[in-house]
C-alpha atoms as a PDB file:
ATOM      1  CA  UNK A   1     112.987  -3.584  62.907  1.00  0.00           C
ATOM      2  CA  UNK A   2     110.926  -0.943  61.733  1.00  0.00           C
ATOM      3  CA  UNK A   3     115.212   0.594  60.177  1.00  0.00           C
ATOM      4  CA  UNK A   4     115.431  -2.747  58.298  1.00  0.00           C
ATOM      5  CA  UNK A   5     111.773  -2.221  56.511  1.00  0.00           C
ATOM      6  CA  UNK A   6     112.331   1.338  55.843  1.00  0.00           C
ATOM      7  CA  UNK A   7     115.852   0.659  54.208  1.00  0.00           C
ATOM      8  CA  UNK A   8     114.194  -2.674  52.603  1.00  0.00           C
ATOM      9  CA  UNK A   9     111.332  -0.159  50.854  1.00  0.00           C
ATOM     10  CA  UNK A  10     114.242   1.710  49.868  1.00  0.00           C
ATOM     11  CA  UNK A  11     116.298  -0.339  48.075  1.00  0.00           C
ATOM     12  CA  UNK A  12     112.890  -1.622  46.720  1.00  0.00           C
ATOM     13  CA  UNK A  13     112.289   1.636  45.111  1.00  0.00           C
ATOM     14  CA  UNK A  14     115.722   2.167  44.106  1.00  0.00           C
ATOM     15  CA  UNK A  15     115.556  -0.658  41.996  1.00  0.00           C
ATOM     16  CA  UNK A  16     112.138  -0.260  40.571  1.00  0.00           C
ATOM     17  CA  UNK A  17     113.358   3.362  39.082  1.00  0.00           C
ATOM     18  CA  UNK A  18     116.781   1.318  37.761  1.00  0.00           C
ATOM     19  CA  UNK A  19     114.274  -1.405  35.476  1.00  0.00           C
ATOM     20  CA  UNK A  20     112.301   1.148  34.526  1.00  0.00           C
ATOM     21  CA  UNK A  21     115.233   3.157  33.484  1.00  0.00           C
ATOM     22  CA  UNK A  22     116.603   0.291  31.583  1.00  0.00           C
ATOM     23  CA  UNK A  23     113.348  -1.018  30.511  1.00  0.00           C
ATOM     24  CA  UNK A  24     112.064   2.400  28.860  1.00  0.00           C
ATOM     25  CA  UNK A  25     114.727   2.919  25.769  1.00  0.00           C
ATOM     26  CA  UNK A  26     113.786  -0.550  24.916  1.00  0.00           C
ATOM     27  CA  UNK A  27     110.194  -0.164  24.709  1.00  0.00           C
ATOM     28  CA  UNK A  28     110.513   3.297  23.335  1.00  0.00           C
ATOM     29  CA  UNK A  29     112.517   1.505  20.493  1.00  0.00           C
ATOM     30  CA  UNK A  30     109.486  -1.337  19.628  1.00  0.00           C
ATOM     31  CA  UNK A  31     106.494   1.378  19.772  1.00  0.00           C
ATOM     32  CA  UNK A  32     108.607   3.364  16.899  1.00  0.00           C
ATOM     33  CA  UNK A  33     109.632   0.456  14.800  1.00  0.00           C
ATOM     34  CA  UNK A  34     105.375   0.193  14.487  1.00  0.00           C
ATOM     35  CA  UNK A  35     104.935   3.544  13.256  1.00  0.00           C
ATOM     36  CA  UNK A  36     105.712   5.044  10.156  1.00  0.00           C
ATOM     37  CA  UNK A  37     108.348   7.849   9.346  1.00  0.00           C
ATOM     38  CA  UNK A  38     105.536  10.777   9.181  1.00  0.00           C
ATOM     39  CA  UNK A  39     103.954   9.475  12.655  1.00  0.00           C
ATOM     40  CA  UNK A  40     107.729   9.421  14.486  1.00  0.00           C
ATOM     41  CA  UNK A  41     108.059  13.039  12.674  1.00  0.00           C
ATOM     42  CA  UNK A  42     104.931  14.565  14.823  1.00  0.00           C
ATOM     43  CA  UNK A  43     106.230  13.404  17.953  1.00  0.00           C
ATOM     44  CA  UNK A  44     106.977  10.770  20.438  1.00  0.00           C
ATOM     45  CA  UNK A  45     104.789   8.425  21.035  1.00  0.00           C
ATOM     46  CA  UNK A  46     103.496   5.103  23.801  1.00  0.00           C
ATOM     47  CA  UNK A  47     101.147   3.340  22.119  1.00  0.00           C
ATOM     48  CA  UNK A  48     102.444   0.926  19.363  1.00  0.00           C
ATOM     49  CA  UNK A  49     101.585   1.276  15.546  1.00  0.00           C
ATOM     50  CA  UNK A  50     100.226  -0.764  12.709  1.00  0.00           C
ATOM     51  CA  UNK A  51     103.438  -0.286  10.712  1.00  0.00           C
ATOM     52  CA  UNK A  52     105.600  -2.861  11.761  1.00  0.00           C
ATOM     53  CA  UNK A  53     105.608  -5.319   8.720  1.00  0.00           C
ATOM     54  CA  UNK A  54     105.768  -2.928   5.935  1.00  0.00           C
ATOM     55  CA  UNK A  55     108.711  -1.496   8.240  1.00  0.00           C
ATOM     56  CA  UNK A  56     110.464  -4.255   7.887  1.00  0.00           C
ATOM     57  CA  UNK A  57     109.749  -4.896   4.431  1.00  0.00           C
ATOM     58  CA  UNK A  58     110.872  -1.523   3.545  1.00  0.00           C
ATOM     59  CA  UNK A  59     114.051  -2.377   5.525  1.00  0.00           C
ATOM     60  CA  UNK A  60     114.519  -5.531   3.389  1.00  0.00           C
ATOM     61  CA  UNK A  61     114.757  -3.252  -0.018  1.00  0.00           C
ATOM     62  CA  UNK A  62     116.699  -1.192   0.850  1.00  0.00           C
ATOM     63  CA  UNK A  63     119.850  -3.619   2.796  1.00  0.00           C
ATOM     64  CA  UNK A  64     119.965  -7.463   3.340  1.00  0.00           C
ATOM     65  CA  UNK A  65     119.459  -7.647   6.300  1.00  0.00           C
ATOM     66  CA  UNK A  66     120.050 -11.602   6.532  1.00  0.00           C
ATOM     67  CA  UNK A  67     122.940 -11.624   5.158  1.00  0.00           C
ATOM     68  CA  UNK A  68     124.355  -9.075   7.519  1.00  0.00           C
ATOM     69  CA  UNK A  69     123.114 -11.439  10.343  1.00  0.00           C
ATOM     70  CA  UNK A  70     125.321 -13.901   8.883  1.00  0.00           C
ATOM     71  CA  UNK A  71     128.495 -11.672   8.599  1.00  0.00           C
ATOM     72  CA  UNK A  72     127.966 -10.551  11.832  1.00  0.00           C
ATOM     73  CA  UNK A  73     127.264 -14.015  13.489  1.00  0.00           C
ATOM     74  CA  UNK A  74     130.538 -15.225  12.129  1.00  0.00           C
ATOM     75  CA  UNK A  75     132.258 -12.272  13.144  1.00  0.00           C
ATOM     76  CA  UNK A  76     131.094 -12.517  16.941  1.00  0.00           C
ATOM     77  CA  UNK A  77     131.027 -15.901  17.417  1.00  0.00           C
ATOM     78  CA  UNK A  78     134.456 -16.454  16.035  1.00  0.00           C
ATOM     79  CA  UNK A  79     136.037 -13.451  18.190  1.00  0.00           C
ATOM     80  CA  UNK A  80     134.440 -14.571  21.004  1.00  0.00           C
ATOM     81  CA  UNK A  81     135.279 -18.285  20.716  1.00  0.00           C
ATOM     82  CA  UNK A  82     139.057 -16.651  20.461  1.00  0.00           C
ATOM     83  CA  UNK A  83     139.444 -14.066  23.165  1.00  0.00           C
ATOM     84  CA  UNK A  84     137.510 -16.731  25.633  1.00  0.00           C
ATOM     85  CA  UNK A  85     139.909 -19.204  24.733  1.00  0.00           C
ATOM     86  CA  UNK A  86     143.364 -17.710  24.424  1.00  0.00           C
ATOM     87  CA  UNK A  87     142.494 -14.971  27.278  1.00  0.00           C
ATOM     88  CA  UNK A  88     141.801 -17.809  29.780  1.00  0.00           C
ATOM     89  CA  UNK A  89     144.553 -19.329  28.373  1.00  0.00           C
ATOM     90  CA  UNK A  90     146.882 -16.111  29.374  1.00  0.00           C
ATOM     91  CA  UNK A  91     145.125 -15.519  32.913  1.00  0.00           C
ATOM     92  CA  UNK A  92     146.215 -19.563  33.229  1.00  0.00           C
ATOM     93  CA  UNK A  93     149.637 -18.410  32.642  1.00  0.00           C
ATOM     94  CA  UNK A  94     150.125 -15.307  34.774  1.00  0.00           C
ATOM     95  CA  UNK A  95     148.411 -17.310  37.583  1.00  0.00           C
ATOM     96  CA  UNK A  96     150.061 -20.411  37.748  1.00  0.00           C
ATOM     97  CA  UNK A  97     153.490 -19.564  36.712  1.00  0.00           C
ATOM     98  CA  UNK A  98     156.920 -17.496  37.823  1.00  0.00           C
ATOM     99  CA  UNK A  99     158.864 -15.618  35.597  1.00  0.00           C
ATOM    100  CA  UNK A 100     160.694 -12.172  35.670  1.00  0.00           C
ATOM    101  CA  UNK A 101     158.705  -9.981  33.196  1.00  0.00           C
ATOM    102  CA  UNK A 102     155.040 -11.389  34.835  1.00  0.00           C
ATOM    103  CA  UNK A 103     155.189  -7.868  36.236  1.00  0.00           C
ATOM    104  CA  UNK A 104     155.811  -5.879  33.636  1.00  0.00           C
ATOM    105  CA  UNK A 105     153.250  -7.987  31.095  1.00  0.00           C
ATOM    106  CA  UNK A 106     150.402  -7.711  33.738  1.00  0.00           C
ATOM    107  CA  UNK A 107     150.961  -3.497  33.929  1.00  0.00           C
ATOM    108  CA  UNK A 108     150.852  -3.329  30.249  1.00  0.00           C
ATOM    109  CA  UNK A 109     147.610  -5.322  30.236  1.00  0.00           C
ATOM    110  CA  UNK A 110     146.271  -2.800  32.935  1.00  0.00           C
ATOM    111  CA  UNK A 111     147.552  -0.039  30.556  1.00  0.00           C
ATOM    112  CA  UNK A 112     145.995  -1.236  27.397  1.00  0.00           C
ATOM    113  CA  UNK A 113     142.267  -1.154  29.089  1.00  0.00           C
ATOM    114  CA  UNK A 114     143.041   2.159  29.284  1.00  0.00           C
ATOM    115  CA  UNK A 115     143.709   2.682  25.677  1.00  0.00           C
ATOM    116  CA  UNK A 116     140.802   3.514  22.907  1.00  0.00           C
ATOM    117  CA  UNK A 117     141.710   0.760  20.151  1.00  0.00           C
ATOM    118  CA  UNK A 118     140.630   3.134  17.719  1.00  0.00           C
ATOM    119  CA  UNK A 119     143.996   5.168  17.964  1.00  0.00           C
ATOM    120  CA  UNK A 120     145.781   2.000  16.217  1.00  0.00           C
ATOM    121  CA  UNK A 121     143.453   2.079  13.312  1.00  0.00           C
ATOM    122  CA  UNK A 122     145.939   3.596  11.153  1.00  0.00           C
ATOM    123  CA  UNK A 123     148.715   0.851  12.254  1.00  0.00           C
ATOM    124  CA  UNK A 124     146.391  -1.688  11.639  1.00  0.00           C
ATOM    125  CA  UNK A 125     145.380  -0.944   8.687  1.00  0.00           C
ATOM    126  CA  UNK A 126     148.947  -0.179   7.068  1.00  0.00           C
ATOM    127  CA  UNK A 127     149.534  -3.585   8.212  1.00  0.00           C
ATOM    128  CA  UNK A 128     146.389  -5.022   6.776  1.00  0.00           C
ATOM    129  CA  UNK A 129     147.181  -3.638   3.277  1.00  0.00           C
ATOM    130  CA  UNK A 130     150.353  -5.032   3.322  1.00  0.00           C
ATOM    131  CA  UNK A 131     149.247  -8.423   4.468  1.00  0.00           C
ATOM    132  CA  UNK A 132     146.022  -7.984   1.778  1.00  0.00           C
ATOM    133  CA  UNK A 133     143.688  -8.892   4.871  1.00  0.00           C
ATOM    134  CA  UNK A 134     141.706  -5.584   3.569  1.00  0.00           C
ATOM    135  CA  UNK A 135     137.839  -6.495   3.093  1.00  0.00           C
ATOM    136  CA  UNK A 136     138.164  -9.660   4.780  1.00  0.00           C
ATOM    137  CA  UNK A 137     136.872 -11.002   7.816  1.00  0.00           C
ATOM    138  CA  UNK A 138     140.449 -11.718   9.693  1.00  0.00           C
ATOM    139  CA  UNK A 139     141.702  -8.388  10.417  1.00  0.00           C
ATOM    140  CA  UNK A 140     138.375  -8.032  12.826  1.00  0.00           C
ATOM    141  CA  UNK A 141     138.360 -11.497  14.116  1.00  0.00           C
ATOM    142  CA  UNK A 142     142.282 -12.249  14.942  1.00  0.00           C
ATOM    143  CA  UNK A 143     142.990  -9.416  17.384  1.00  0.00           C
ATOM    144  CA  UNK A 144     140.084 -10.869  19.336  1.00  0.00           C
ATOM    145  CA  UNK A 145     143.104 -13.020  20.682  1.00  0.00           C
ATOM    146  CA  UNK A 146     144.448 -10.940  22.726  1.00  0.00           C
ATOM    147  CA  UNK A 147     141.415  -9.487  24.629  1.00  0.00           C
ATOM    148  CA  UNK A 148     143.215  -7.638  27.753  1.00  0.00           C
ATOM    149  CA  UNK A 149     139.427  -7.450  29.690  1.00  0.00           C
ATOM    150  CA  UNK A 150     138.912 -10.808  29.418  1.00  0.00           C
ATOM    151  CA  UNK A 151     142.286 -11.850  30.751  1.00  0.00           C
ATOM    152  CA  UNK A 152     142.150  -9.182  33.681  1.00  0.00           C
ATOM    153  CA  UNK A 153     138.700 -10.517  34.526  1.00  0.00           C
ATOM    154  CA  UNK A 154     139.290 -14.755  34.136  1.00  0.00           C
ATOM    155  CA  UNK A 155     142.854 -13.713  36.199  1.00  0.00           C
ATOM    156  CA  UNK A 156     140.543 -11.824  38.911  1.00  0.00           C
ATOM    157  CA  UNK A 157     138.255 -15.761  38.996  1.00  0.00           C
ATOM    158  CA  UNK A 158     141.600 -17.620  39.283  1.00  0.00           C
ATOM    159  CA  UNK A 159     142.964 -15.659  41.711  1.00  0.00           C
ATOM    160  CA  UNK A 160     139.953 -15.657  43.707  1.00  0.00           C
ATOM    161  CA  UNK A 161     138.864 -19.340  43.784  1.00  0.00           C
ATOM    162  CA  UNK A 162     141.420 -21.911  42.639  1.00  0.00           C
ATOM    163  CA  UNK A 163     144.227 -22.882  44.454  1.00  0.00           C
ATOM    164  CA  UNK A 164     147.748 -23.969  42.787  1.00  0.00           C
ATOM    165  CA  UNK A 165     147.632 -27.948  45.280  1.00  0.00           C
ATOM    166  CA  UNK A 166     144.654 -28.470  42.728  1.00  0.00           C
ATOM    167  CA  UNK A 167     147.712 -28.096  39.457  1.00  0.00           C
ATOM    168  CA  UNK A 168     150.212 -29.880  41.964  1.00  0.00           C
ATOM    169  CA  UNK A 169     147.795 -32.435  42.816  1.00  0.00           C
ATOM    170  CA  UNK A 170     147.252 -33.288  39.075  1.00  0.00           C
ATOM    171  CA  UNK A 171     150.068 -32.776  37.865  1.00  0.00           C
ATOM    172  CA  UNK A 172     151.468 -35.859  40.720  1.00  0.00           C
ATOM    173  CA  UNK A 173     149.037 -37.731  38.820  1.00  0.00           C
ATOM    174  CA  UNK A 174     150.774 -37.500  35.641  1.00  0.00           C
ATOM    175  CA  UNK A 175     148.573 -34.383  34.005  1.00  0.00           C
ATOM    176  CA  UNK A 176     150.716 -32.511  31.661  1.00  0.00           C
ATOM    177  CA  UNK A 177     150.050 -28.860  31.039  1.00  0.00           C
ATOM    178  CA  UNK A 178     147.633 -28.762  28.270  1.00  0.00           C
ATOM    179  CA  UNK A 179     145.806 -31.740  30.159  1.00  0.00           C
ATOM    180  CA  UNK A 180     145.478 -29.258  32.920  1.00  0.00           C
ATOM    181  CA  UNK A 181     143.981 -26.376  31.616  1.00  0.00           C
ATOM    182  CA  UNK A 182     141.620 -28.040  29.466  1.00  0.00           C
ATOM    183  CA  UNK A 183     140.397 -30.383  32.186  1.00  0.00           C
ATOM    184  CA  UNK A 184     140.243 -28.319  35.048  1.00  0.00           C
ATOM    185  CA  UNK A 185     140.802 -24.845  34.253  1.00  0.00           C
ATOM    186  CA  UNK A 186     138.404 -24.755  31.704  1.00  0.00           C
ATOM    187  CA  UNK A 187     135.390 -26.507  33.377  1.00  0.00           C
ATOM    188  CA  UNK A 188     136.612 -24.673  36.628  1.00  0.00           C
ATOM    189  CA  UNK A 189     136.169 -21.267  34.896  1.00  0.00           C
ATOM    190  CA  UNK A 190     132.728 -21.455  33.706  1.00  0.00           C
ATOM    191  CA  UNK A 191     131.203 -18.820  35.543  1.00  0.00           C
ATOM    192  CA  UNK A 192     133.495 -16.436  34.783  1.00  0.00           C
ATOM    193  CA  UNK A 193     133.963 -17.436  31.036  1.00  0.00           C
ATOM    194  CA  UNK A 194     130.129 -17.201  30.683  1.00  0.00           C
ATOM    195  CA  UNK A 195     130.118 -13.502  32.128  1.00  0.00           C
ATOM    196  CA  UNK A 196     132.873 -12.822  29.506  1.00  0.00           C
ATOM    197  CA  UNK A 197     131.253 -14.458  26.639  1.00  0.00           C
ATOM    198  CA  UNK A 198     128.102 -12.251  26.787  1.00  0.00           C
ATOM    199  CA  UNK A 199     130.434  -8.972  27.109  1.00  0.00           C
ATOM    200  CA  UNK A 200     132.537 -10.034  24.220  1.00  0.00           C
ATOM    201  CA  UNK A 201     129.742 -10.902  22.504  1.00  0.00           C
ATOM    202  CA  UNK A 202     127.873  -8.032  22.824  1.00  0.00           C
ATOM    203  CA  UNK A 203     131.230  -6.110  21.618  1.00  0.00           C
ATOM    204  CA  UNK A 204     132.254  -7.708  18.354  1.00  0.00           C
ATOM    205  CA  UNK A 205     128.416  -8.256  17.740  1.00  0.00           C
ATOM    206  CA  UNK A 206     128.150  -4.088  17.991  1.00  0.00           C
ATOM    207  CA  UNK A 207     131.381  -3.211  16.633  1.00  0.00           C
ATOM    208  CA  UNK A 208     131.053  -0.483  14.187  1.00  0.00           C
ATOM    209  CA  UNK A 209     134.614   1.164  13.776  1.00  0.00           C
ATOM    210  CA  UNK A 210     136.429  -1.438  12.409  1.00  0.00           C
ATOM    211  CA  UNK A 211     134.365  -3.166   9.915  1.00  0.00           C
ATOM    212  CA  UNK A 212     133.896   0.104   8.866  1.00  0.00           C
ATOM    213  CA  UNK A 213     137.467   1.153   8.184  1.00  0.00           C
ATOM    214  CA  UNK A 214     137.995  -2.648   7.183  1.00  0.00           C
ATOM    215  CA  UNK A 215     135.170  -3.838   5.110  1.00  0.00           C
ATOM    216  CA  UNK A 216     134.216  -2.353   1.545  1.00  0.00           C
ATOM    217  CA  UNK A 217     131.763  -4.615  -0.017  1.00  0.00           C
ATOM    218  CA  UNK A 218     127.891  -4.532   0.684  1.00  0.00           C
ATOM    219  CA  UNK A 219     127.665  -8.304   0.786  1.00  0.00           C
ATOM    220  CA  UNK A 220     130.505  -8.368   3.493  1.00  0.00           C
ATOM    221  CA  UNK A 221     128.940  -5.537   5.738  1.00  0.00           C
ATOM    222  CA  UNK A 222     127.479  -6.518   9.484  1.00  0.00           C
ATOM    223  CA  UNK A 223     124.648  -5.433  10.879  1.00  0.00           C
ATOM    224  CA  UNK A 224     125.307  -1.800  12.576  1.00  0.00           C
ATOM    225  CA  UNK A 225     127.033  -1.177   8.943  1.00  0.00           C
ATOM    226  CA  UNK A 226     123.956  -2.137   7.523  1.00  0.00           C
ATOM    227  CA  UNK A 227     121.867   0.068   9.623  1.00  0.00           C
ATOM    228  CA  UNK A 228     124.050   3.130   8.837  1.00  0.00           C
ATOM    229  CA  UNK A 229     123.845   2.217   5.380  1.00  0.00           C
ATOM    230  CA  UNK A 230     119.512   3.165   6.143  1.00  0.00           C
ATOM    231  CA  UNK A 231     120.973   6.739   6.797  1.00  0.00           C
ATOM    232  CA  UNK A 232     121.818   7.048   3.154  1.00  0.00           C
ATOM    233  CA  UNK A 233     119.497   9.260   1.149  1.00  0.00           C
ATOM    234  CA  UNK A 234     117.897  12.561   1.220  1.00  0.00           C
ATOM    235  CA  UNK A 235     114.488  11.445   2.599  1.00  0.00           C
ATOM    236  CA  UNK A 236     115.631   9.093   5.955  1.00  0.00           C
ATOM    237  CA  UNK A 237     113.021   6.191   6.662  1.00  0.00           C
ATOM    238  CA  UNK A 238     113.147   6.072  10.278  1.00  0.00           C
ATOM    239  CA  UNK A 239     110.161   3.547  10.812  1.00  0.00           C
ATOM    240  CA  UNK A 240     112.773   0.548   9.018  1.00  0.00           C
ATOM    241  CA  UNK A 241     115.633   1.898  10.985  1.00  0.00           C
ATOM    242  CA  UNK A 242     114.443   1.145  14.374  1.00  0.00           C
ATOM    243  CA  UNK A 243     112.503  -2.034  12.593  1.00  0.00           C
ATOM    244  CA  UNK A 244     116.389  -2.377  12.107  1.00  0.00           C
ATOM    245  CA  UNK A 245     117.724  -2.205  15.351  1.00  0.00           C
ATOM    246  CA  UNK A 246     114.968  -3.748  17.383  1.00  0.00           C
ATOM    247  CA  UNK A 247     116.034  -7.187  15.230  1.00  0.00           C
ATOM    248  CA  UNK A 248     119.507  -6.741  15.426  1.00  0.00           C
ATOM    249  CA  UNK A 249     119.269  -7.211  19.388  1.00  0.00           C
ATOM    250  CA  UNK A 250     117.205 -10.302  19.230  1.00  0.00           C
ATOM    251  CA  UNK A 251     120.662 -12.547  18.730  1.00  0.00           C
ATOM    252  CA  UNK A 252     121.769 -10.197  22.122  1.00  0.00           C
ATOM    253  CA  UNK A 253     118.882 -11.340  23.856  1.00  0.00           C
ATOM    254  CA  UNK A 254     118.953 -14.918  22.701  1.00  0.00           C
ATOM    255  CA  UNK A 255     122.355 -15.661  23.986  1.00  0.00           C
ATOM    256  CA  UNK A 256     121.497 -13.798  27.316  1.00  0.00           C
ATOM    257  CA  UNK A 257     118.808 -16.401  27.565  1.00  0.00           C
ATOM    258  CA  UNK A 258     120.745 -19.218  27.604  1.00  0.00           C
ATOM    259  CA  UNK A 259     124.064 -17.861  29.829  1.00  0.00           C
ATOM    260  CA  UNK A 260     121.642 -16.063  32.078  1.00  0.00           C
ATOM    261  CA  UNK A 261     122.347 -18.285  35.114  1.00  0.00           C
ATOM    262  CA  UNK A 262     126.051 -18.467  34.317  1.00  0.00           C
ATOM    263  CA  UNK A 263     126.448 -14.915  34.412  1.00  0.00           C
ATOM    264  CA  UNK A 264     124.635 -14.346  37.670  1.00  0.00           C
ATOM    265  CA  UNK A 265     127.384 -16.710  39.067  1.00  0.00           C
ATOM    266  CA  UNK A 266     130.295 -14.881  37.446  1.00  0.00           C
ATOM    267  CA  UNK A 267     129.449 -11.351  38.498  1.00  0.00           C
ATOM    268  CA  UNK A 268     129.238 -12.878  42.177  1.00  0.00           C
ATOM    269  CA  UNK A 269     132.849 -14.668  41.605  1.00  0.00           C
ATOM    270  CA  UNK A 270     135.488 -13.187  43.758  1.00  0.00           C
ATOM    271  CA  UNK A 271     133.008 -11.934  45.978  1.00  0.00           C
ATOM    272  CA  UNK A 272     134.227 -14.448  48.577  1.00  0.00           C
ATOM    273  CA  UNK A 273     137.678 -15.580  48.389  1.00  0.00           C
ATOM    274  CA  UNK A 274     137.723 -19.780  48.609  1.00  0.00           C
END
């Protein structure tokens, strides 16, 4: 008994020092988007400022903000709304169905994790200029649709707790393909899909190399573009760049919020094979 309560304390401990770990940058980042660029200059400091709105305003002069909310929002939600879809969509296929290259088109989805994106940059933008997709939202957003994590991970879910007599019993009942992945699949999934749509959303929403190498216009630029852009200048303002990033993870936080439950229920799928 006296084991148990020792390794109980433990683990207590253990993940005390985690939260605090995680826990720490964050606050670290709110105290110094309250002080000004001269205080964060002396030193580091615990105890917030007085700083905070004319940090922000200072932020608002120099990029627009908002409208890099927008550009960002569309860009995330759209790319998420794809890879959720068509990935599912895949791990449906390589689950349910028999064909000779399954094989070989699961090990090069296994392969391409394993792959930075960023050495296709040059490919993809050859092909972009060609296409005249430069400075346009599609070139970021379209490749979304074939998200390998997001297949390997919805494929893991299937794999783990639906069974193919549920397909054979509906399709006996006259449901045709489609039918069955957008009536059981679908609402079947939603554990998993939730998990993925805070990972993938956390992604695109963060994704700073492409928009980059894509994106030319101010008014087009998301929000970690816009934040670089507060690097610009011999004299950096460092009180509106972390005013900067300590909004641009409110949307982050917001959509945790409402999958929170979800995603405790996808990380624990698999865990127990049905």
């Amino acid at each position: 008994m006296k084991k148990i309560r020792i390794s109980h304390i433990f683990i207590y401990i253990l993940l005390i020092l985690l939260a605090f770990i995680c826990i720490v940058p964050f606050y670290i980042m709110l105290i110094n988007s309250t002080h000004s660029t001269n205080e964060l200059y002396t030193g580091l400091s615990l105890l917030p400022g007085k700083y905070l709105i004319e940090n922000i305003r200072n932020m608002n002069e120099r990029v627009n903000m908002l409208r890099g909310f927008l550009n960002s929002f569309i860009i995330a939600v759209s790319s998420t709304a794809l890879s959720i879809y068509f990935g599912t969509m895949t791990a449906f296929g390589l689950f349910e169905y028999k064909f000779k290259l399954k094989r070989v088109i699961y090990t090069i989805l296994m392969v391409s994790l394993m792959v930075p994106g960023q050495l296709g940059i040059i490919g993809l933008f050859k092909l972009c200029n060609g296409l005249n997709l430069l400075n346009t939202y599609w070139p970021i957003i379209l490749p979304s649709i074939a998200n390998a994590s997001t297949i390997f991970f919805v494929l893991q879910y299937l794999e783990s707790s639906m069974s193919e007599e549920l397909f054979d019993s509906a399709r006996i009942d006259g449901a045709g393909e489609v039918r069955i992945f957008h009536s059981f699949v679908l609402p079947l999934s939603k554990p998993a899909l939730s998990t993925m749509c805070i990972f993938n959303f956390v992604s695109y929403w963060n994704n700073f190399f492409n928009p980059m190498i894509l994106l030319f216009n101010d008014d087009k630029f998301t929000v970690p573009l816009l934040i670089n852009n507060l690097n610009n200048g011999m004299l950096q303002d460092l009180g509106a760049k972390y005013a900067a990033i300590a909004v641009s993870i409110v949307p982050i936080i917001i959509v945790y919020c409402f999958i929170s439950k979800s995603l405790t229920k996808g990380m624990m799928a698999g865990a127990i094979k049905s």
